[in-house]
C-alpha atoms as a PDB file:
ATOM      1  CA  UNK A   1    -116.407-146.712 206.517  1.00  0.00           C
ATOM      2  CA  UNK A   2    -117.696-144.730 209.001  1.00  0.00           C
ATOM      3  CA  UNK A   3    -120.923-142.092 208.544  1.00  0.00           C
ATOM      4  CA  UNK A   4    -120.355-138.789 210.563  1.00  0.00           C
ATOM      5  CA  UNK A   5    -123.725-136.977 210.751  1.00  0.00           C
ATOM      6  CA  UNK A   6    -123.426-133.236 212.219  1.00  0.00           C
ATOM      7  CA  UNK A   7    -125.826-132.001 214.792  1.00  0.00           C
ATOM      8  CA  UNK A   8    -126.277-128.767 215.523  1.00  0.00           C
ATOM      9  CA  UNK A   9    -129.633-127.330 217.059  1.00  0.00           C
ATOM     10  CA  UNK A  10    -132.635-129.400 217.632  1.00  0.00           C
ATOM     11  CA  UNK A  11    -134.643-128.878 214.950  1.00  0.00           C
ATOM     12  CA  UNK A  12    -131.786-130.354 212.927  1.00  0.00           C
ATOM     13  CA  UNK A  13    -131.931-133.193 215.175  1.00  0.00           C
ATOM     14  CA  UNK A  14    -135.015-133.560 214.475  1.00  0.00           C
ATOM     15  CA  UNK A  15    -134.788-133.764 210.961  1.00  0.00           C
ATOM     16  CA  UNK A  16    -131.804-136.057 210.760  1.00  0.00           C
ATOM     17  CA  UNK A  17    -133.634-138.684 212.632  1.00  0.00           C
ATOM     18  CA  UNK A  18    -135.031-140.625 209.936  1.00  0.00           C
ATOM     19  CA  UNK A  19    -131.310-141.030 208.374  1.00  0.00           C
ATOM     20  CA  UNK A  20    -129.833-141.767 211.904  1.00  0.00           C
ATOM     21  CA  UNK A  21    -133.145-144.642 211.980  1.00  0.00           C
ATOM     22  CA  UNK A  22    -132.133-145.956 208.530  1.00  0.00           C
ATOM     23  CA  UNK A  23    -128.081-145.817 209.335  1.00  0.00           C
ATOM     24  CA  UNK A  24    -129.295-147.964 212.446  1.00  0.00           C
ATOM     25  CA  UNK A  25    -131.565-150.340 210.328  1.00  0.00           C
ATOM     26  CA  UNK A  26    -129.012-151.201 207.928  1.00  0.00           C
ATOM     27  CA  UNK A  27    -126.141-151.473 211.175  1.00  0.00           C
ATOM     28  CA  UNK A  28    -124.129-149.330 209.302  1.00  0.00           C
ATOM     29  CA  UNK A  29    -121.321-147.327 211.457  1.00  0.00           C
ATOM     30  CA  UNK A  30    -121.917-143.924 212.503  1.00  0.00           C
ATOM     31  CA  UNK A  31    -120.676-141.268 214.473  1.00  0.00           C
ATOM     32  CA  UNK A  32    -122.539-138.175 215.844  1.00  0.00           C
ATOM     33  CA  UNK A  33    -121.091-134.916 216.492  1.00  0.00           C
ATOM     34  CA  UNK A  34    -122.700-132.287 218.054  1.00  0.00           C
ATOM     35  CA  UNK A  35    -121.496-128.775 217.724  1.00  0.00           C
ATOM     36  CA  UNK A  36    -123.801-127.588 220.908  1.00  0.00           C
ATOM     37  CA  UNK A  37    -124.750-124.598 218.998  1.00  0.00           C
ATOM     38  CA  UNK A  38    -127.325-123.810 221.227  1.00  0.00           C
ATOM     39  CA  UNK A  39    -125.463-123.523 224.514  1.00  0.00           C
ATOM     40  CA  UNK A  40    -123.880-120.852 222.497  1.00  0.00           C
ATOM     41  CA  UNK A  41    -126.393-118.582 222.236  1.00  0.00           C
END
């Protein structure tokens, strides 16, 4: 099973870290996906 965490602006980034840490800790598979939400504005 794969974990998809969603990205959007940075302060979301930010906040995700500690999960994207822990997913990384535990070598669990994950996918990021940025929507590049800011380039949009």
């Amino acid at each position: 099973m794969t974990i998809a965490i969603i990205l959007g602006t940075r302060p979301e980034i930010i906040k995700m870290a500690p999960v994207i840490r822990e997913c990384q800790c535990r070598g669990l598979d994950r996918c990021g996906i940025r929507s590049s939400e800011v380039r949009l504005l």
